[in-house]
PDB file of N, CA and C in Angstrom:
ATOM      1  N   UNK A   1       6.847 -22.098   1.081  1.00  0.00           N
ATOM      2  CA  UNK A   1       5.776 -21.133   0.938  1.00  0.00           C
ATOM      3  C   UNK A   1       6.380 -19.731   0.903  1.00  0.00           C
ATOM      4  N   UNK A   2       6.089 -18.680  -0.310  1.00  0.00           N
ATOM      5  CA  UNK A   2       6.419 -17.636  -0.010  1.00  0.00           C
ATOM      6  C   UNK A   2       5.816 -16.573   0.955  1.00  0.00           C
ATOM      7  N   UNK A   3       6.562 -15.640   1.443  1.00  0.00           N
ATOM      8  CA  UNK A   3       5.882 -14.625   2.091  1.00  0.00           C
ATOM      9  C   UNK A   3       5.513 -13.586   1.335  1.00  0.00           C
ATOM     10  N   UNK A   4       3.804 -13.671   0.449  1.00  0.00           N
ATOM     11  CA  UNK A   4       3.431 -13.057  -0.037  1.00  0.00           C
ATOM     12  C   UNK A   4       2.093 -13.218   0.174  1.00  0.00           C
ATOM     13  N   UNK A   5       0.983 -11.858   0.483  1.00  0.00           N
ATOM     14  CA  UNK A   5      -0.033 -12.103   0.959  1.00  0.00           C
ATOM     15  C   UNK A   5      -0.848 -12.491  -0.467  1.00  0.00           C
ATOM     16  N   UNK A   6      -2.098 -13.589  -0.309  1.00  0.00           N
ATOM     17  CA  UNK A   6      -2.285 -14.312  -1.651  1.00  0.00           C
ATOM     18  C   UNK A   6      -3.601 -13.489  -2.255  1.00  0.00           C
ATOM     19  N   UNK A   7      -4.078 -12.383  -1.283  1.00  0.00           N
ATOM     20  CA  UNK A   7      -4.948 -11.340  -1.633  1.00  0.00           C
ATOM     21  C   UNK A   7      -4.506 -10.237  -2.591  1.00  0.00           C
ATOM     22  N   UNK A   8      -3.206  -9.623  -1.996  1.00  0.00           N
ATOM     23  CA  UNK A   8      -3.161  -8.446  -2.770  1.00  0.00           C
ATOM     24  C   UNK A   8      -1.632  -8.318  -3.555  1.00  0.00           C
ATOM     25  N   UNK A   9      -0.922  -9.215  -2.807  1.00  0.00           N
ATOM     26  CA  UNK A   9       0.126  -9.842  -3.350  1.00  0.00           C
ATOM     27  C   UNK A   9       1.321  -9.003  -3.217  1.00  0.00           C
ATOM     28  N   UNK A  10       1.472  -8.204  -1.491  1.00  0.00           N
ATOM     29  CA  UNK A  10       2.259  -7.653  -1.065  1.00  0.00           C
ATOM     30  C   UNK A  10       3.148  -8.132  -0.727  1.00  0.00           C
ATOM     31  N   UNK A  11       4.270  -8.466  -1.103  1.00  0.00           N
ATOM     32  CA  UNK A  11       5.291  -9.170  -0.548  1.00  0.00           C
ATOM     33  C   UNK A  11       6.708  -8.537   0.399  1.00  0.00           C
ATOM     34  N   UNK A  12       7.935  -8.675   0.486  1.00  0.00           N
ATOM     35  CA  UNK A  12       9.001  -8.263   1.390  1.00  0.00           C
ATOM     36  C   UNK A  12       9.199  -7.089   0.328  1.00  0.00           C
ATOM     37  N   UNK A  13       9.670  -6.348   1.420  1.00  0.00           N
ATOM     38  CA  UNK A  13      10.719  -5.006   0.935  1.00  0.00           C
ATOM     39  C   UNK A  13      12.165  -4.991   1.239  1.00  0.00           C
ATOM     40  N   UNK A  14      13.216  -4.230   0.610  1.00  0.00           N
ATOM     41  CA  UNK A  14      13.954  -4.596   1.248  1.00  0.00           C
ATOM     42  C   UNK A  14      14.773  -2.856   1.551  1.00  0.00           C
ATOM     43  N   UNK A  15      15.475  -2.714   2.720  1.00  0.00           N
ATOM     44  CA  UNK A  15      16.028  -1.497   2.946  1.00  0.00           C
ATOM     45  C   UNK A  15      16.984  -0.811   3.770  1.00  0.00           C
ATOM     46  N   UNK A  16      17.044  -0.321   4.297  1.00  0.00           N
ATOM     47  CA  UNK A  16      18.207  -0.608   5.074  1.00  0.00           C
ATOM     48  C   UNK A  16      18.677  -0.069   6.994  1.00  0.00           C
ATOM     49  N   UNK A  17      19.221  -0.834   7.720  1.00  0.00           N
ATOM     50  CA  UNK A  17      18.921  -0.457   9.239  1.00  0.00           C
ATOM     51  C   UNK A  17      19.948   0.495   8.968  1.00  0.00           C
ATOM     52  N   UNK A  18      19.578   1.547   9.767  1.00  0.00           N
ATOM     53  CA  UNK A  18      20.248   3.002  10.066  1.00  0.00           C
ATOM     54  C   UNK A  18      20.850   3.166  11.010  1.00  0.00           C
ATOM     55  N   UNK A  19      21.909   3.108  11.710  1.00  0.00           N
ATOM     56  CA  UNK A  19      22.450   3.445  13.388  1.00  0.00           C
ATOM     57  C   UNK A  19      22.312   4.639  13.344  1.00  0.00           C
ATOM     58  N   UNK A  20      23.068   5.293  14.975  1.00  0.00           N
ATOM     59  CA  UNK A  20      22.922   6.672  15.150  1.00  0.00           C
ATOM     60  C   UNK A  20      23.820   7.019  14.427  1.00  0.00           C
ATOM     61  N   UNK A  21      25.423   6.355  13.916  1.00  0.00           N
ATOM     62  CA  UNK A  21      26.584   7.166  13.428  1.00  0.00           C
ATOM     63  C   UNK A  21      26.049   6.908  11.875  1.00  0.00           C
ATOM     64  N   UNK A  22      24.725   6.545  11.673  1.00  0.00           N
ATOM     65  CA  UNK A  22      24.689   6.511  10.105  1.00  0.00           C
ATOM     66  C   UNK A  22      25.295   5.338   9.544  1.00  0.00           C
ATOM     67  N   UNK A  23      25.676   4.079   9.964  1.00  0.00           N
ATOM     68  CA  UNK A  23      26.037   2.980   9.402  1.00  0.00           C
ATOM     69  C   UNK A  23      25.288   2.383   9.096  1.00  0.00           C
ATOM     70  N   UNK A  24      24.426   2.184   7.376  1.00  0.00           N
ATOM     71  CA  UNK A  24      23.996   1.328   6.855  1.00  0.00           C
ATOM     72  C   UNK A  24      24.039   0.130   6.575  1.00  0.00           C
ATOM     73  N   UNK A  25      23.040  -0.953   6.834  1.00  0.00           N
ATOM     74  CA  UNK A  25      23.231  -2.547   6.045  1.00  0.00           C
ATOM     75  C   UNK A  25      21.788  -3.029   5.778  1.00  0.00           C
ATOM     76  N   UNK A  26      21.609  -4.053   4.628  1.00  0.00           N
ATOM     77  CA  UNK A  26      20.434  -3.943   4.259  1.00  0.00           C
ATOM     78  C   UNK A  26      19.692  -4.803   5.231  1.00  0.00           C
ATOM     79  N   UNK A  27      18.635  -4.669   5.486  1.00  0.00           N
ATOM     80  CA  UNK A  27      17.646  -5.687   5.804  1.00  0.00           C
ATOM     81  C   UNK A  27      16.230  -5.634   5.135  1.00  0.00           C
ATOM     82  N   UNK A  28      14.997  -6.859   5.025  1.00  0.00           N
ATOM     83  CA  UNK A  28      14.219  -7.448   4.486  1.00  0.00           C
ATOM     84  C   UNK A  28      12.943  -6.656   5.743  1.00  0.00           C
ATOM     85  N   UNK A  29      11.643  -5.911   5.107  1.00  0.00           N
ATOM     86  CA  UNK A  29      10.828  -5.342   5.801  1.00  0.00           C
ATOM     87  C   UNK A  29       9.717  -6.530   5.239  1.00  0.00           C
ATOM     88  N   UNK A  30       8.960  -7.410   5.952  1.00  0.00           N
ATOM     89  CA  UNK A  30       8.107  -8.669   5.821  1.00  0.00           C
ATOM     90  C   UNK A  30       6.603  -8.140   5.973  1.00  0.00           C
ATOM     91  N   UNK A  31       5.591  -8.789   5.332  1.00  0.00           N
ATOM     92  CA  UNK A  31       4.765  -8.017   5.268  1.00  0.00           C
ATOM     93  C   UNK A  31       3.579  -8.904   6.712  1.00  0.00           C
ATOM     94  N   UNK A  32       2.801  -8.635   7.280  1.00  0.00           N
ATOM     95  CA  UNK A  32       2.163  -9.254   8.100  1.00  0.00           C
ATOM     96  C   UNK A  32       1.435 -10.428   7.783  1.00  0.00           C
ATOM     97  N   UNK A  33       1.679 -11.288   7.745  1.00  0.00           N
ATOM     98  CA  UNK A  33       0.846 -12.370   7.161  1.00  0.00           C
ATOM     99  C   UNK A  33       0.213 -12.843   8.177  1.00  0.00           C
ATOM    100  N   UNK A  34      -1.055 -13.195   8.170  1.00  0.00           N
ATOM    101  CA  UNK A  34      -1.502 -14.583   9.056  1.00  0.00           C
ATOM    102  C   UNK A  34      -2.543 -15.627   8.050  1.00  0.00           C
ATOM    103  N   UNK A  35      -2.589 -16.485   8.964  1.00  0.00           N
ATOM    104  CA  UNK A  35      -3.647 -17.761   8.398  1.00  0.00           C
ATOM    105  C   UNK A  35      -4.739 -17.331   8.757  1.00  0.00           C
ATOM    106  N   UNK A  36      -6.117 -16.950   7.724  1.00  0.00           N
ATOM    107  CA  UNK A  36      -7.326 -17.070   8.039  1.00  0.00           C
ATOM    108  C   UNK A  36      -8.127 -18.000   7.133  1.00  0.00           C
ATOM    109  N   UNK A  37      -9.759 -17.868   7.790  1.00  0.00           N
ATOM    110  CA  UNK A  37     -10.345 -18.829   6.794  1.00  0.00           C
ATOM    111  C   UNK A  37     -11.595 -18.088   6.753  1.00  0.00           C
ATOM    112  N   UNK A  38     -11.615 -17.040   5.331  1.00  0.00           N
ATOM    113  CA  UNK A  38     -12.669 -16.625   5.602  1.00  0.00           C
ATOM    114  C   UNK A  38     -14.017 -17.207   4.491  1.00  0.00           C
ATOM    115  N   UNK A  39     -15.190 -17.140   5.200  1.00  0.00           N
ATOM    116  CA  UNK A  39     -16.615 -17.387   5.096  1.00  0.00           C
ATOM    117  C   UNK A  39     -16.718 -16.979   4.071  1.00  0.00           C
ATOM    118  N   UNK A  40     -16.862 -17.790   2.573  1.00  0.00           N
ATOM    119  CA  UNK A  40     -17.848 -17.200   1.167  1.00  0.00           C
ATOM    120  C   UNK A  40     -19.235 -17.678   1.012  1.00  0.00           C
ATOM    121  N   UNK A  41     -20.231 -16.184   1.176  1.00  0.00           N
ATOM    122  CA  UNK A  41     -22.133 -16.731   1.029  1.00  0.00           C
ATOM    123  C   UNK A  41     -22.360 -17.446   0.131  1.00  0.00           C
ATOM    124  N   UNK A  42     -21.812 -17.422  -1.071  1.00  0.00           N
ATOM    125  CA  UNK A  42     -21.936 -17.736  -2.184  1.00  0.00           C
ATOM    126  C   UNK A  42     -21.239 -19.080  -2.365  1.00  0.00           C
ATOM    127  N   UNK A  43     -20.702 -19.872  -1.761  1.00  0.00           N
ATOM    128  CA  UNK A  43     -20.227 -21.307  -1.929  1.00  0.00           C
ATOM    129  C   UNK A  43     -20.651 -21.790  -0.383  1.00  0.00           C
ATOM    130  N   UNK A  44     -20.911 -21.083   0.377  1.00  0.00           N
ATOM    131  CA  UNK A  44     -21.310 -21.762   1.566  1.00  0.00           C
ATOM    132  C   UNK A  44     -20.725 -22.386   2.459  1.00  0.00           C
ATOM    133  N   UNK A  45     -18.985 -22.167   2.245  1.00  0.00           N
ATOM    134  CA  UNK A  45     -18.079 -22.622   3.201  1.00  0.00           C
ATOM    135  C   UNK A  45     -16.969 -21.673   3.241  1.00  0.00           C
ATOM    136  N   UNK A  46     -15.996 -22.154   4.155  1.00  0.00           N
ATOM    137  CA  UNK A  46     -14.871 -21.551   4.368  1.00  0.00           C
ATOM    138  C   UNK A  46     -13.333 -21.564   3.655  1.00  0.00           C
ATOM    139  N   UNK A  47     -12.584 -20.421   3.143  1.00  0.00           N
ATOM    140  CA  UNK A  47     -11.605 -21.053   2.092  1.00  0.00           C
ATOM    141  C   UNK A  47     -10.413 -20.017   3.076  1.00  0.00           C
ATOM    142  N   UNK A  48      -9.802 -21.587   3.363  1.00  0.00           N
ATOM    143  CA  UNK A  48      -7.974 -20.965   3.944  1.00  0.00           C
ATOM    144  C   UNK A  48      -7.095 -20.155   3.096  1.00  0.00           C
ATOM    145  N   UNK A  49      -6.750 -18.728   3.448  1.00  0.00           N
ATOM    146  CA  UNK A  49      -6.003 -17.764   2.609  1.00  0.00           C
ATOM    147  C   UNK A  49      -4.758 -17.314   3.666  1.00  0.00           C
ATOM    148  N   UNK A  50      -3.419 -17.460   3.500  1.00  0.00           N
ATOM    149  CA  UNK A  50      -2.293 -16.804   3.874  1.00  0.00           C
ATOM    150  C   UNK A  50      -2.319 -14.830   3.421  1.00  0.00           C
ATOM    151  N   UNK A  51      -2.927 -14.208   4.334  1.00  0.00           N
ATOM    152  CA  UNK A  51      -3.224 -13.219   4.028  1.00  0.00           C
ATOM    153  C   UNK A  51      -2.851 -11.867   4.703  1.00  0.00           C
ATOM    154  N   UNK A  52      -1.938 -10.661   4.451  1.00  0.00           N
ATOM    155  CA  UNK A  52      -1.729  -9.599   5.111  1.00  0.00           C
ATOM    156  C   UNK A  52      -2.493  -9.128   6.453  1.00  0.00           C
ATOM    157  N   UNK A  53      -2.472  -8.421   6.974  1.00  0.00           N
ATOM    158  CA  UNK A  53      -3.672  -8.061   7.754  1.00  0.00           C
ATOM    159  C   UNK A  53      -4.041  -6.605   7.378  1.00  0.00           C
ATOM    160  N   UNK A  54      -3.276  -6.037   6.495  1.00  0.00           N
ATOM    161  CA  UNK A  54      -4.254  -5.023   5.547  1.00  0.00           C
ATOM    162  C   UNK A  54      -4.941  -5.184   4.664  1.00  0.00           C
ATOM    163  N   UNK A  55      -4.638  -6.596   3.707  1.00  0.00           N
ATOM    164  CA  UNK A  55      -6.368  -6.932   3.493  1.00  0.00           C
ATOM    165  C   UNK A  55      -7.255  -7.768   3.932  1.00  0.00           C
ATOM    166  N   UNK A  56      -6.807  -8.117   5.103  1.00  0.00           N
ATOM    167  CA  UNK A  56      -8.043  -8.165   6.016  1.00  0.00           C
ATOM    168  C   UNK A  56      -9.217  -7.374   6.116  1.00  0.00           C
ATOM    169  N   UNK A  57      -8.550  -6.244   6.545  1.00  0.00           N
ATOM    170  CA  UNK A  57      -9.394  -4.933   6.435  1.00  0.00           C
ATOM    171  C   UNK A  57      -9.743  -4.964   5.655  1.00  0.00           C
ATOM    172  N   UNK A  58      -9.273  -4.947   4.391  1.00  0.00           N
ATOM    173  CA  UNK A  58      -9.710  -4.519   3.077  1.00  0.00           C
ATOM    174  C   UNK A  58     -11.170  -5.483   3.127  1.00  0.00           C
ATOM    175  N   UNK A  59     -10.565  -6.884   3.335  1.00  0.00           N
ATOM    176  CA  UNK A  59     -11.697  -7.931   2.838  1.00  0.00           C
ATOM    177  C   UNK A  59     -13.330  -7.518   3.580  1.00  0.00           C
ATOM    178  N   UNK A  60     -12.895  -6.985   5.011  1.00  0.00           N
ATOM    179  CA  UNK A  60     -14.107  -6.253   5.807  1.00  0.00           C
ATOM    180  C   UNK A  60     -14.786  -5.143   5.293  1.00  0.00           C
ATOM    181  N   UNK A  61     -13.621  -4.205   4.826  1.00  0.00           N
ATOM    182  CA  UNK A  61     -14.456  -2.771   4.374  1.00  0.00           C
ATOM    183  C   UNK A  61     -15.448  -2.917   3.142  1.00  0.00           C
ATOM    184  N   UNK A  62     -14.469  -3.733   2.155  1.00  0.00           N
ATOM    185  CA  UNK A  62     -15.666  -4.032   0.610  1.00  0.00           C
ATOM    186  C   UNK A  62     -16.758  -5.264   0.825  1.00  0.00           C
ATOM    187  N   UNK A  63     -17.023  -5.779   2.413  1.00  0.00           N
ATOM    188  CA  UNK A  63     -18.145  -6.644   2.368  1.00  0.00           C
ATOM    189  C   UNK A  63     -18.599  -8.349   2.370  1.00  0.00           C
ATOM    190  N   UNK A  64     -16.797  -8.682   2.623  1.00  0.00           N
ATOM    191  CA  UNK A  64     -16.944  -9.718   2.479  1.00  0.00           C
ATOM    192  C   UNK A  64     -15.985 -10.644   1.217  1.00  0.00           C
ATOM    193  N   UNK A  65     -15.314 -11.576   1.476  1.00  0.00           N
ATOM    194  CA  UNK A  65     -14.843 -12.201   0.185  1.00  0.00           C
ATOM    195  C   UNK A  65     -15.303 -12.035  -0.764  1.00  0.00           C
ATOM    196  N   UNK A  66     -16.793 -12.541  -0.779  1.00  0.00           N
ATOM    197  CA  UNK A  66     -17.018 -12.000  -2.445  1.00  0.00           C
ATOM    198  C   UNK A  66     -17.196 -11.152  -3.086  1.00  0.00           C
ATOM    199  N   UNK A  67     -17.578  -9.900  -2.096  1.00  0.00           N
ATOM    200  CA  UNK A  67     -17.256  -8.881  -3.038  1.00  0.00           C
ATOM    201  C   UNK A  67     -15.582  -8.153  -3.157  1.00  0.00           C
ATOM    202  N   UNK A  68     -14.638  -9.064  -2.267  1.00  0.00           N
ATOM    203  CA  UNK A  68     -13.659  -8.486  -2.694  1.00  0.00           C
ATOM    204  C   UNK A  68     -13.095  -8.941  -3.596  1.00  0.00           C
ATOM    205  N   UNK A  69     -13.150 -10.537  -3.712  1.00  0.00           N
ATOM    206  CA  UNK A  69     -12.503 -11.166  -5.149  1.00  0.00           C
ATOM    207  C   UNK A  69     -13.038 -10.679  -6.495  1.00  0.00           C
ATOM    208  N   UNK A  70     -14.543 -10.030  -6.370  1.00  0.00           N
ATOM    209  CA  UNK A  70     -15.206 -10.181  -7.615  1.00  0.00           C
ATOM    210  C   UNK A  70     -14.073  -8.026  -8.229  1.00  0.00           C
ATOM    211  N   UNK A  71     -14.087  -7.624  -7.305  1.00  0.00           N
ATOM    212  CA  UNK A  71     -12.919  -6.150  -7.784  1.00  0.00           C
ATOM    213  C   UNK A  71     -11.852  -6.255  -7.616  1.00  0.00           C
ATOM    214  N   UNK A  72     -10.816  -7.536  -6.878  1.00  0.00           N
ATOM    215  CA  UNK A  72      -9.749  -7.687  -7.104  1.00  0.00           C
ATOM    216  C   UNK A  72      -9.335  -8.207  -8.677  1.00  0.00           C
ATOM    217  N   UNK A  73      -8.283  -7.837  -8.680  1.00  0.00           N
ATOM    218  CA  UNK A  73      -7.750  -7.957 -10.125  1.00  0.00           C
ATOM    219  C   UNK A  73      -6.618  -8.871 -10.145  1.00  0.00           C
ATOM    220  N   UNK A  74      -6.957  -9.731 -11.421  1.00  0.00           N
ATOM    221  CA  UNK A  74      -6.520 -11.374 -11.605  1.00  0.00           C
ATOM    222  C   UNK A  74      -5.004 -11.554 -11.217  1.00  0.00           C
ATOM    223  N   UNK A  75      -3.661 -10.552 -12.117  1.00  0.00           N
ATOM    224  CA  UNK A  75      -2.762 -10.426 -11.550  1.00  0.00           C
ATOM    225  C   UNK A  75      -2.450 -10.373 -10.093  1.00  0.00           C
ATOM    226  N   UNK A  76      -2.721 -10.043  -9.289  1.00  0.00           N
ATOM    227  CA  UNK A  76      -2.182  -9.679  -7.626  1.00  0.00           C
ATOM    228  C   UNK A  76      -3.259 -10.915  -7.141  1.00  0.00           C
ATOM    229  N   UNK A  77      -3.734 -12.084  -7.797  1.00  0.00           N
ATOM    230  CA  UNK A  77      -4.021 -12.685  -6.866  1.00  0.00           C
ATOM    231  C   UNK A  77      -3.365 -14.505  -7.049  1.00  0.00           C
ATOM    232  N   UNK A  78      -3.359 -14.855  -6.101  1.00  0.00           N
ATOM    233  CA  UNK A  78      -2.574 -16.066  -6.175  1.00  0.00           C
ATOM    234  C   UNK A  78      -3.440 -17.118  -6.575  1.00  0.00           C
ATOM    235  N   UNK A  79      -3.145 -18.243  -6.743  1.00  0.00           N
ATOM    236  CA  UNK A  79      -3.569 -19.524  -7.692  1.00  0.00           C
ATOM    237  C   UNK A  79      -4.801 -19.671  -7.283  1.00  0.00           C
ATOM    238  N   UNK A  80      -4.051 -19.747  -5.826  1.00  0.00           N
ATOM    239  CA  UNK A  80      -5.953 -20.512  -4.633  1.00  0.00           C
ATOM    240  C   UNK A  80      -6.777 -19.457  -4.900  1.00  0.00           C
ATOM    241  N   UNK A  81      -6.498 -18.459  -4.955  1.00  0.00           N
ATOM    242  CA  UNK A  81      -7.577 -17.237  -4.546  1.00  0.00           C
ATOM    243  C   UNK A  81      -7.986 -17.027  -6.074  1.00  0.00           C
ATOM    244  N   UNK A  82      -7.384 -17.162  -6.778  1.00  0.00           N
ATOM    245  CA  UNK A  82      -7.662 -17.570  -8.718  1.00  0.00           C
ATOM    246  C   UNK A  82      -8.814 -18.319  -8.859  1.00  0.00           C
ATOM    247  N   UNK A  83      -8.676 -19.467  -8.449  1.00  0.00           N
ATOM    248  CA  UNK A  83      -9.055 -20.827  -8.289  1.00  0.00           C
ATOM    249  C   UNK A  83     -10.762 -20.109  -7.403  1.00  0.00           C
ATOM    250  N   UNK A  84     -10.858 -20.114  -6.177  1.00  0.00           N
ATOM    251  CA  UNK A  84     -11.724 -19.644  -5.346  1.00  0.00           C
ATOM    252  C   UNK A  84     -12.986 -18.579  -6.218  1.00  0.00           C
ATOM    253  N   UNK A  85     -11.887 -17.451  -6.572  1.00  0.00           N
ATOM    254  CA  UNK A  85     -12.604 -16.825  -7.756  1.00  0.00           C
ATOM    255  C   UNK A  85     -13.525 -16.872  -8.574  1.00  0.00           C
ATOM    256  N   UNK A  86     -13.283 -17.734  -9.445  1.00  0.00           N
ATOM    257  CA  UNK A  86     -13.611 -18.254 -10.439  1.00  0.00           C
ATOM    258  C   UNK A  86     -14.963 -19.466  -9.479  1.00  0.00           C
ATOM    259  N   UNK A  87     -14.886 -20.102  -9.067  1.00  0.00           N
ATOM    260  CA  UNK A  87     -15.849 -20.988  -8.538  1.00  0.00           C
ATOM    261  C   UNK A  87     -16.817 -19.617  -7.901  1.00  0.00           C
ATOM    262  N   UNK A  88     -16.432 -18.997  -7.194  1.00  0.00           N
ATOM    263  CA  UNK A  88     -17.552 -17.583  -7.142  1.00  0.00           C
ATOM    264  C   UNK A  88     -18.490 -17.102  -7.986  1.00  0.00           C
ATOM    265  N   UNK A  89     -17.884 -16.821  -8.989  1.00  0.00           N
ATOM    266  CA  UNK A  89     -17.908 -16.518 -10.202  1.00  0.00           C
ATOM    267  C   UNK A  89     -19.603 -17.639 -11.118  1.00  0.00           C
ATOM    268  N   UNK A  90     -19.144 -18.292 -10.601  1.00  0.00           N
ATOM    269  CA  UNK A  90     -19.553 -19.867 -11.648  1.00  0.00           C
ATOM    270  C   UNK A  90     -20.854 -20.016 -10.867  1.00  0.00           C
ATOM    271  N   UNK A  91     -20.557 -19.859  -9.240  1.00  0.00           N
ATOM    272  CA  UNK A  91     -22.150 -20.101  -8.345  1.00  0.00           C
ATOM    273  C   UNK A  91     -22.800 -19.441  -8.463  1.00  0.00           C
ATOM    274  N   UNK A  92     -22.218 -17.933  -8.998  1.00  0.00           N
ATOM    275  CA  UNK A  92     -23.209 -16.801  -8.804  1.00  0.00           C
ATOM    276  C   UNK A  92     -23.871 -16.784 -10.179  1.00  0.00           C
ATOM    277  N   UNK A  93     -23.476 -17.434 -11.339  1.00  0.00           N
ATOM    278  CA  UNK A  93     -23.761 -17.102 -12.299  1.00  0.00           C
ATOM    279  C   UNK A  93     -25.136 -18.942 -12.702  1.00  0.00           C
ATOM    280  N   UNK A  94     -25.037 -19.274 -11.837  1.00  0.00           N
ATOM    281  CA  UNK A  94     -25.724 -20.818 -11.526  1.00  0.00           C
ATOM    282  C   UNK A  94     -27.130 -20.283 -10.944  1.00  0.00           C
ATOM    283  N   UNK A  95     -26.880 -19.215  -9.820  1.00  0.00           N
ATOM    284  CA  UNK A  95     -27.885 -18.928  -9.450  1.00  0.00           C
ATOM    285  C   UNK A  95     -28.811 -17.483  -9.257  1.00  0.00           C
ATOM    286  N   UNK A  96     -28.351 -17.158 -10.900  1.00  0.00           N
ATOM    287  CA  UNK A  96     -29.254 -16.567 -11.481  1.00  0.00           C
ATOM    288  C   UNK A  96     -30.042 -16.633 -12.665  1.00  0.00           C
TER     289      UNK A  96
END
């Protein structure tokens, strides 16, 4: 599994530890991931996402999964959350 959040598709940085005498070497800056499972109204269950915890937030501030998948943009999002999408997409358009 990579370490890449499957929301926004932030992945490692890489850069370098600094001592006090200024001796550089690189190291890997990881982005926060955790396992959640968040609640979509619109399919009526819960979908497991490996996800940053800045868009977490994110997913809170715009209202909810579905309205964040429906303004996230197709590139930066991963297969499942592709996948998830699109079935969003398909219910909402079922039930109108």
């Amino acid at each position: 599994m990579s370490r890449r959040c499957e929301l926004t598709g932030k992945g490692p940085m890489t850069g370098n530890n600094v001592s006090h005498a200024k001796n550089r070497t690189r190291r890997r800056f990881l982005p926060n991931l955790n396992d959640v499972t968040l609640q979509s109204e619109t399919l009526g269950r819960g979908v497991k996402l490996k996800i940053s915890a800045a868009a977490l937030r994110s997913v809170d501030h715009r209202g909810g999964l579905d309205a964040f998948l429906a303004k996230a943009k197709n590139e930066e999002l991963s297969d499942n959350a592709l996948k998830v999408k699109k079935e969003i997409a398909k219910a909402q358009a079922a039930q109108a």
